[in-house]
C-alpha atoms as a PDB file:
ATOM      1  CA  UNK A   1     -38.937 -50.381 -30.739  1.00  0.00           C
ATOM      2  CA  UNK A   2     -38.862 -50.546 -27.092  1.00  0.00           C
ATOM      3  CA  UNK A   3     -37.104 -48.020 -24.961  1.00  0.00           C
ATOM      4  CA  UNK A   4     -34.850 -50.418 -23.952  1.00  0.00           C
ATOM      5  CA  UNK A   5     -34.197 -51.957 -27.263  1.00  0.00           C
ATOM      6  CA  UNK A   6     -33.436 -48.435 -28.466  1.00  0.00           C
ATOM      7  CA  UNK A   7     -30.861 -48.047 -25.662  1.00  0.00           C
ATOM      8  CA  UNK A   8     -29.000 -51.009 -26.422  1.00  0.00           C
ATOM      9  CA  UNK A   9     -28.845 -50.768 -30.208  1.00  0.00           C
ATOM     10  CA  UNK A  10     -27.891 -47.367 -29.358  1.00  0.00           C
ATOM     11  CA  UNK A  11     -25.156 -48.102 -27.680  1.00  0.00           C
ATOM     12  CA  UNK A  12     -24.151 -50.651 -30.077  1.00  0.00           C
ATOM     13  CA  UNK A  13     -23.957 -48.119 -32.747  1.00  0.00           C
ATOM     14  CA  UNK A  14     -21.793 -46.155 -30.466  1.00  0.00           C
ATOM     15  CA  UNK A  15     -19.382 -49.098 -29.820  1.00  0.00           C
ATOM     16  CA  UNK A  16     -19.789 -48.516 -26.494  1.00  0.00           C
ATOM     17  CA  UNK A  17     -19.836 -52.377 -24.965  1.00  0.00           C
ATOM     18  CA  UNK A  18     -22.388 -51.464 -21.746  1.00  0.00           C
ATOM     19  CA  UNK A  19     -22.947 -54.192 -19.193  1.00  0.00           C
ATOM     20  CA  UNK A  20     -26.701 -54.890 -18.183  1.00  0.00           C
ATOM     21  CA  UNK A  21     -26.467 -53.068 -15.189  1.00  0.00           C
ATOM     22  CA  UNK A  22     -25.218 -49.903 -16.803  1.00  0.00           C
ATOM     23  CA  UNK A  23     -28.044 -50.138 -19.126  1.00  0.00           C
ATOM     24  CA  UNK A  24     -30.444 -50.853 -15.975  1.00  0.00           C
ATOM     25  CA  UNK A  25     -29.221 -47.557 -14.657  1.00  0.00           C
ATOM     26  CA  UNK A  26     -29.054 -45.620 -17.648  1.00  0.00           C
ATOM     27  CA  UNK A  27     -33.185 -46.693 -18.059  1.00  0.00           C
ATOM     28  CA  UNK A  28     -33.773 -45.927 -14.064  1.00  0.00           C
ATOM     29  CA  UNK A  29     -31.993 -42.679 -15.047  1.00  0.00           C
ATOM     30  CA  UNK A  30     -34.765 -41.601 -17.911  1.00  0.00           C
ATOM     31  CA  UNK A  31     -37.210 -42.709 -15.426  1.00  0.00           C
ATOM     32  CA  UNK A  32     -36.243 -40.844 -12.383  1.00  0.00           C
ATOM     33  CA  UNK A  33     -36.140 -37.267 -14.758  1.00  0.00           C
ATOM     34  CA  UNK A  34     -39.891 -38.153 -15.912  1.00  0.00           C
ATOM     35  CA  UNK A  35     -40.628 -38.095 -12.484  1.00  0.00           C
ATOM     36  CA  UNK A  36     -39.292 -35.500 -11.367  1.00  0.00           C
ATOM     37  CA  UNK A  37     -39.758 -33.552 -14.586  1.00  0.00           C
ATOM     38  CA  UNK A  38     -43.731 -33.447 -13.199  1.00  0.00           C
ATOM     39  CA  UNK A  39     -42.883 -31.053 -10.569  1.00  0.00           C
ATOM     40  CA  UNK A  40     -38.963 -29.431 -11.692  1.00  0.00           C
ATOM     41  CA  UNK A  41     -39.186 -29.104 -14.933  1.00  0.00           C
ATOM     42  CA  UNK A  42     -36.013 -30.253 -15.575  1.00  0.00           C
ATOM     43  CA  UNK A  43     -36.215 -30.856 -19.645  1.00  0.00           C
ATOM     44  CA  UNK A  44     -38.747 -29.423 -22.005  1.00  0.00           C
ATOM     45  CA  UNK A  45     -38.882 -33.609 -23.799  1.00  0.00           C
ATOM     46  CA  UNK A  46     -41.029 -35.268 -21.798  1.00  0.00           C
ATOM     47  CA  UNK A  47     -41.529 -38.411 -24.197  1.00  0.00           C
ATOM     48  CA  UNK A  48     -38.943 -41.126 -22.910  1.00  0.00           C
ATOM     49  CA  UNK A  49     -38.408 -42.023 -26.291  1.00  0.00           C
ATOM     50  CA  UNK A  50     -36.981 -38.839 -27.163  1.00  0.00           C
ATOM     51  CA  UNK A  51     -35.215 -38.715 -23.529  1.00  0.00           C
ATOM     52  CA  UNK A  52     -33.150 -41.319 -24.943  1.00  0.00           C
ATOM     53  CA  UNK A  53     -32.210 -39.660 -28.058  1.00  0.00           C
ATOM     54  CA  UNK A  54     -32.151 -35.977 -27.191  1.00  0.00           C
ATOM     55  CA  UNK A  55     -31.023 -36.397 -24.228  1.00  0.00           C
ATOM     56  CA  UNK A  56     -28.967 -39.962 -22.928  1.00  0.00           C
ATOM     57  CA  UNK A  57     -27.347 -41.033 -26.617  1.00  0.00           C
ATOM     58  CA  UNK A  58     -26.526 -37.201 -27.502  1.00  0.00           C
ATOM     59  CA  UNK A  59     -24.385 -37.719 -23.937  1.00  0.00           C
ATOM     60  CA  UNK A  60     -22.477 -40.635 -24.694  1.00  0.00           C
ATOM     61  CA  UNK A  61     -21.946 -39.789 -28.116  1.00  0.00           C
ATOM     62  CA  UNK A  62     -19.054 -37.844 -26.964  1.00  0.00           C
ATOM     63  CA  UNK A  63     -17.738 -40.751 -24.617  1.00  0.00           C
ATOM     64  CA  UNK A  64     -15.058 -42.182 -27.319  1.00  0.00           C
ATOM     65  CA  UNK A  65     -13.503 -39.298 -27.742  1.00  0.00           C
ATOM     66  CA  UNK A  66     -12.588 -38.107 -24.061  1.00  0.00           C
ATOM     67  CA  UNK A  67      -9.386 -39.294 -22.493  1.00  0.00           C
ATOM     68  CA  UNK A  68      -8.837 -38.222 -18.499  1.00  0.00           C
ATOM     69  CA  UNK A  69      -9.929 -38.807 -15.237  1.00  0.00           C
ATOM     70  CA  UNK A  70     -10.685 -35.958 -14.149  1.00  0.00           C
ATOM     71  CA  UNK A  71     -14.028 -34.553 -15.889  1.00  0.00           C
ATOM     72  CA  UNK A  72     -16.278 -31.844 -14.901  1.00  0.00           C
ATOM     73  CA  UNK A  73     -19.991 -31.024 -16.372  1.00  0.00           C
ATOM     74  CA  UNK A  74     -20.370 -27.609 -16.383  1.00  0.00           C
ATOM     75  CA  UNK A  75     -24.848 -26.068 -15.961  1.00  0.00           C
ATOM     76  CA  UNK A  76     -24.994 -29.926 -15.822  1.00  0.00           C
ATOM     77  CA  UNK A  77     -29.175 -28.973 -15.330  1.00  0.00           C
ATOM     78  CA  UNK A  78     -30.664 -32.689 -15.177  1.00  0.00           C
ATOM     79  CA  UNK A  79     -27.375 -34.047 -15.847  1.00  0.00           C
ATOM     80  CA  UNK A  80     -26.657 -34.351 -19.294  1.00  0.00           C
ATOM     81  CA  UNK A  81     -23.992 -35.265 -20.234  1.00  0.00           C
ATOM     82  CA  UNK A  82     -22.533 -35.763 -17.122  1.00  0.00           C
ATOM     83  CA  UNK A  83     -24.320 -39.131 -15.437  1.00  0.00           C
ATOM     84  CA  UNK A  84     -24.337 -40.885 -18.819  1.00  0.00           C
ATOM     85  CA  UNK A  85     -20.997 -40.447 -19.121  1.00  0.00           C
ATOM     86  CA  UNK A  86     -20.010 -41.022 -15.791  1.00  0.00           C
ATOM     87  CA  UNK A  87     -21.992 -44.585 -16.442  1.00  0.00           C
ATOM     88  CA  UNK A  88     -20.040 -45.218 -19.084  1.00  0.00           C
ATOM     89  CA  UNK A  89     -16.702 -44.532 -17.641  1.00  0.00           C
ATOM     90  CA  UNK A  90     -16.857 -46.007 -14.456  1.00  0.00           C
ATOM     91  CA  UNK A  91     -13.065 -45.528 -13.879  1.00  0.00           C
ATOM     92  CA  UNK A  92     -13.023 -41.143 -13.899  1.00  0.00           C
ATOM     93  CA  UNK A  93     -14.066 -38.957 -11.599  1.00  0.00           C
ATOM     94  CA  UNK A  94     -17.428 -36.828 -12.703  1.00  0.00           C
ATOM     95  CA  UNK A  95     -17.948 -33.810 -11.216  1.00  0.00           C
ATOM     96  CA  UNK A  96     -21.866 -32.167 -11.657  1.00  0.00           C
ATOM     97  CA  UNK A  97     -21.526 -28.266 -11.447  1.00  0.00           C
ATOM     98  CA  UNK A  98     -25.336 -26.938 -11.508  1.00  0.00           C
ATOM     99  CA  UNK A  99     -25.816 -23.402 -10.154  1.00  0.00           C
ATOM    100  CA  UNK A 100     -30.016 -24.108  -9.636  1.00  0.00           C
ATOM    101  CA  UNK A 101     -30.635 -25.364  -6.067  1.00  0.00           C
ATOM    102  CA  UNK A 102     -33.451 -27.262  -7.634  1.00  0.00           C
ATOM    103  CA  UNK A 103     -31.596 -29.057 -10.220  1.00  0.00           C
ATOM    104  CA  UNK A 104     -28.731 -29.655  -7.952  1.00  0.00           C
ATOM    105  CA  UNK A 105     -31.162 -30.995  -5.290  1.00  0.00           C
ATOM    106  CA  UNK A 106     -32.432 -33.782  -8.331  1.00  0.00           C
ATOM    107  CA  UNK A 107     -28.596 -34.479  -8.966  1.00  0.00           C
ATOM    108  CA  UNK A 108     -27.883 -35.750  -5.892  1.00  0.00           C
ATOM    109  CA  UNK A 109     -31.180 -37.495  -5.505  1.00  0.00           C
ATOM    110  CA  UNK A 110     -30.517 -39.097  -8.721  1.00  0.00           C
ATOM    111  CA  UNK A 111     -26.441 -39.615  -7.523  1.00  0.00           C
ATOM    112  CA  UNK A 112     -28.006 -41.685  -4.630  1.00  0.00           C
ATOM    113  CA  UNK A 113     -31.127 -43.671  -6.375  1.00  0.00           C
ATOM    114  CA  UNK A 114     -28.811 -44.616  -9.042  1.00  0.00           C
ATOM    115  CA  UNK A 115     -25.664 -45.832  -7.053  1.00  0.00           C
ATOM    116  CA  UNK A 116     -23.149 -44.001  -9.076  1.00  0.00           C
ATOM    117  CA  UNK A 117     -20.231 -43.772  -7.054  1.00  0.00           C
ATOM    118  CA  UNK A 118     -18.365 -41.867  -9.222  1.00  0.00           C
ATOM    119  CA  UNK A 119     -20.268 -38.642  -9.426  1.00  0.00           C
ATOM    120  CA  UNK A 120     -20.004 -35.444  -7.215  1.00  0.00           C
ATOM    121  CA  UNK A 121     -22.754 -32.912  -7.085  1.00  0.00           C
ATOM    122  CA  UNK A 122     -21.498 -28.953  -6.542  1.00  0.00           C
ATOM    123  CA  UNK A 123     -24.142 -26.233  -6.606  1.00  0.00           C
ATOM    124  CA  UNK A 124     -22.520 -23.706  -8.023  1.00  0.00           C
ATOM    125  CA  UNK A 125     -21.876 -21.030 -10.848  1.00  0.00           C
ATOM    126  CA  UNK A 126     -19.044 -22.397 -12.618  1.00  0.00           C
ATOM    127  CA  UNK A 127     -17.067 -19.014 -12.078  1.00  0.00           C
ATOM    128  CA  UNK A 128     -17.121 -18.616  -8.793  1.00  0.00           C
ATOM    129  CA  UNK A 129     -16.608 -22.261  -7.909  1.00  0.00           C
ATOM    130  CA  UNK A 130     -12.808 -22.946  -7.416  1.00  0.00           C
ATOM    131  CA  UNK A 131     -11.796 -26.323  -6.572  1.00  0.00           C
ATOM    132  CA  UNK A 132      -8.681 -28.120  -4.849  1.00  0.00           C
ATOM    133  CA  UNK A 133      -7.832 -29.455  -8.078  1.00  0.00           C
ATOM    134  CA  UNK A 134      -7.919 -28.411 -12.221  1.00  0.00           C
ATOM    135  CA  UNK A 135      -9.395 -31.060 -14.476  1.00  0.00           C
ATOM    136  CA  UNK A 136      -8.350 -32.904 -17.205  1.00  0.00           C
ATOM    137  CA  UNK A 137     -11.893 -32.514 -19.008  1.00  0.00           C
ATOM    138  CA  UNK A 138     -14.196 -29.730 -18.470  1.00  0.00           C
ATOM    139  CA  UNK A 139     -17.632 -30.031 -20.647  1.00  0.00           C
ATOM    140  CA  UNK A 140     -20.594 -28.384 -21.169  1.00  0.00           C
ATOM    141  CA  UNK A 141     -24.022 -28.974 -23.428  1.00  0.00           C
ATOM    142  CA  UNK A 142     -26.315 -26.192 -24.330  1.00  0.00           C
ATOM    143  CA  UNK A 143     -24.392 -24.157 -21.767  1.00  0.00           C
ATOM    144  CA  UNK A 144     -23.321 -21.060 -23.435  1.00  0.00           C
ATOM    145  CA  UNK A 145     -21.519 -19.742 -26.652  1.00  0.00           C
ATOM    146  CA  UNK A 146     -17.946 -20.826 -26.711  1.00  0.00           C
ATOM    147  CA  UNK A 147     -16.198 -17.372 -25.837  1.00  0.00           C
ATOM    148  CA  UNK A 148     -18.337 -17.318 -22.833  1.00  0.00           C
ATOM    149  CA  UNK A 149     -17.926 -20.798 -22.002  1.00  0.00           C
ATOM    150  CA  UNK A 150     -14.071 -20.724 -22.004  1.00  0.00           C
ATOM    151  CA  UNK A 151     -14.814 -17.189 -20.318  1.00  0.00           C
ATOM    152  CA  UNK A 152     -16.467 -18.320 -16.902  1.00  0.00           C
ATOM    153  CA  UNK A 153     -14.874 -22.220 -16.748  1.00  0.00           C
ATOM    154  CA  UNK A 154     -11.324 -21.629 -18.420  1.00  0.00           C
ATOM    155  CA  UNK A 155      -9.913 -21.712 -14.735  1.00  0.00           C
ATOM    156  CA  UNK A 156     -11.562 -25.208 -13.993  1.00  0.00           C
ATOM    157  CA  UNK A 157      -9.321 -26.960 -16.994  1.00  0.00           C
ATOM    158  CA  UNK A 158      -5.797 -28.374 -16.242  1.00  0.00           C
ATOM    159  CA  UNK A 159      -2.909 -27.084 -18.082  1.00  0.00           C
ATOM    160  CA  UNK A 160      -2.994 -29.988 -20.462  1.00  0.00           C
ATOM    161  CA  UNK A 161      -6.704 -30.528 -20.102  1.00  0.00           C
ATOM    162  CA  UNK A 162      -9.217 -29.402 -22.899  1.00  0.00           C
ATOM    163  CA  UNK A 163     -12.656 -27.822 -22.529  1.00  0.00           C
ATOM    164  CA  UNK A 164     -14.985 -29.693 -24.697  1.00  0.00           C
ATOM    165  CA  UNK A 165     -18.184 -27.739 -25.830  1.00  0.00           C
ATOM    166  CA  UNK A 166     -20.768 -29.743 -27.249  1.00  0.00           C
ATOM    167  CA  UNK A 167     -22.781 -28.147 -29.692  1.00  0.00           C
ATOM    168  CA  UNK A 168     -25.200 -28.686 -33.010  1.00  0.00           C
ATOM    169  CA  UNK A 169     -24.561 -27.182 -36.092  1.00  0.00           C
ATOM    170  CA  UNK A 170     -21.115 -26.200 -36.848  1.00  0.00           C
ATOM    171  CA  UNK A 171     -20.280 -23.144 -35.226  1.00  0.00           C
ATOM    172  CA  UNK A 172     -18.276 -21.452 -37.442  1.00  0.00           C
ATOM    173  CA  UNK A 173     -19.287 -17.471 -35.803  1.00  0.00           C
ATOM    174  CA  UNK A 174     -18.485 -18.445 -32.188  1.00  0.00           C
ATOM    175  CA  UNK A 175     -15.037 -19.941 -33.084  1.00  0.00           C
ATOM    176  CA  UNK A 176     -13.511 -16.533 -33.845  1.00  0.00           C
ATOM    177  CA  UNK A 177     -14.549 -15.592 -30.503  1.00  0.00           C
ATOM    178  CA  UNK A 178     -12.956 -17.727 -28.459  1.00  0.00           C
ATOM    179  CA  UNK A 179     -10.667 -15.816 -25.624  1.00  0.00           C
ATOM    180  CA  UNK A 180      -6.979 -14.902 -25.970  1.00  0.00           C
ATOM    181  CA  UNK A 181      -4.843 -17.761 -23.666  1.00  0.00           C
ATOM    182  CA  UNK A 182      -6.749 -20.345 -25.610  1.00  0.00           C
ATOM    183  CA  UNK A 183      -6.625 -22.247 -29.324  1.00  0.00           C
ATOM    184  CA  UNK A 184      -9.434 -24.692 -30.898  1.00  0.00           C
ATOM    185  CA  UNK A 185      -7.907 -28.084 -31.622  1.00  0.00           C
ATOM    186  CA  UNK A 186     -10.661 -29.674 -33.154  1.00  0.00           C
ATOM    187  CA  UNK A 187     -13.946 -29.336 -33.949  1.00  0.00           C
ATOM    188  CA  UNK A 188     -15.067 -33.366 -34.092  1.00  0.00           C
ATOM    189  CA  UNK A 189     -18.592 -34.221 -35.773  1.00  0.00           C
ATOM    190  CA  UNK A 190     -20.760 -36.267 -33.941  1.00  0.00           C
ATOM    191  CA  UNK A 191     -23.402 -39.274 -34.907  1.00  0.00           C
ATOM    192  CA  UNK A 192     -26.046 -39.934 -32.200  1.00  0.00           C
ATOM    193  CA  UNK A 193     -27.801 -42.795 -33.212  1.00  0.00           C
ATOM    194  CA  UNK A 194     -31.826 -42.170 -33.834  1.00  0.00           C
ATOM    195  CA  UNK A 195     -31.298 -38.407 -34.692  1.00  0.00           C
ATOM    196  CA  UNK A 196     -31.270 -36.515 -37.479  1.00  0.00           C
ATOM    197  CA  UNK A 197     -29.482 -33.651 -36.595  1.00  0.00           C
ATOM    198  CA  UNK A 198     -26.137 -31.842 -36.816  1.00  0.00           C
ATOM    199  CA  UNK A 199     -23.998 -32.193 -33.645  1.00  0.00           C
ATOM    200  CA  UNK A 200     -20.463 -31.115 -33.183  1.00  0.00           C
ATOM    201  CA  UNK A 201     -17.707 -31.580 -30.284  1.00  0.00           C
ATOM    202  CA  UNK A 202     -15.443 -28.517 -29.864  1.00  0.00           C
ATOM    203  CA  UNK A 203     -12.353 -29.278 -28.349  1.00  0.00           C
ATOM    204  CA  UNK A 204     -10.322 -25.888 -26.978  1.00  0.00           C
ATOM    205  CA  UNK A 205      -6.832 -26.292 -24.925  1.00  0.00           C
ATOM    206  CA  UNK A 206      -5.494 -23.847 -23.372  1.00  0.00           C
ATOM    207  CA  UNK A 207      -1.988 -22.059 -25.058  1.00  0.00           C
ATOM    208  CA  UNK A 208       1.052 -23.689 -23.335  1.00  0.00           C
ATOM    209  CA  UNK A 209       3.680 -20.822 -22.465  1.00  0.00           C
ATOM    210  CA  UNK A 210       7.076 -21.712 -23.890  1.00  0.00           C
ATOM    211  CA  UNK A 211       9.859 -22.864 -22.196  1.00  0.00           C
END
């Protein structure tokens, strides 16, 4: 099966009803890391094949269940999840927080090639980066364990938001670690569609004070 095939029966499987030129980008996309893979090293999978696996369909696996506007990728690196899902939900604001100069410099290269108007690029460390407003979402992939992640981007989620940690097996260690102020709501399994492996969405809120 062609890349492209596998894209699109991807995100069939998904139920996620892309238009051609979201799938145009989302192949420019897997492009644009190979090349620039060559010199950055942005991704240890060099295989576009199992860019579009590992990488693109693990993103937008999440995509159904996030609700908000406001979303922020936290060590966003070549931009998963962050690009796919701002592709896919053209209507919220996707923030790309990448503390590498180098990967932050391919962000906005790839924010630019790729016409995705609903992207920001900020290169910075997620806990010394304060911005004007919280978010309603505030993800990460492969970024850290969960106490640490809630640790260094707990301030960047709203009071209502959720931080949503996207991880493999089920971690059942790191959830009795995560920090005091905060409560798991979920843990959600995922299905990403060509692989074989365990993948989980952790969904942490922060505690509302009472009234």
């Amino acid at each position: 099966m062609t890349v492209d095939a596998a894209l699109a029966s991807g995100l069939e499987a998904l139920h996620l009803s892309a238009v051609d030129e979201v799938e145009d980008k989302l192949l420019a996309y897997i492009a644009l890391v190979q090349k620039w893979n060559r010199v950055y090293n942005l991704t240890a999978i060099r295989e576009p094949e199992r860019m579009l696996t590992h990488h693109v369909l693990d993103s937008l696996s999440v995509v159904p269940h996030l609700t908000g506007k406001r979303i922020v990728d936290v060590g966003s690196g070549a931009g998963f999840p962050g690009i796919p899902i701002a592709l896919a939900l053209p209507r919220s604001n996707v923030t790309l927080v990448e503390s590498s100069h180098k990967k932050s410099t391919f962000l906005k290269q790839a924010v630019i090639e790729l016409e995705v108007k609903n992207v920001e690029v900020a290169n910075a460390r997620a806990e010394a980066w304060h911005p004007s407003q919280p978010f309603d979402i505030v993800i990460s992939r492969a970024f850290s364990d969960l106490g640490e992640f809630v640790t260094l981007a707990g301030h960047l989620c709203a009071p209502d938001g959720v931080l949503a940690a996207m991880k493999g097996v089920y971690p059942y260690d790191e959830l009795n670690h995560v920090p005091t102020g905060y409560h798991v709501d979920e843990v959600k399994p995922l299905t990403v569609p060509g692989l074989e492996a365990e993948r989980h969405l952790v969904m942490i809120r922060p505690v509302k004070e009472p009234l």
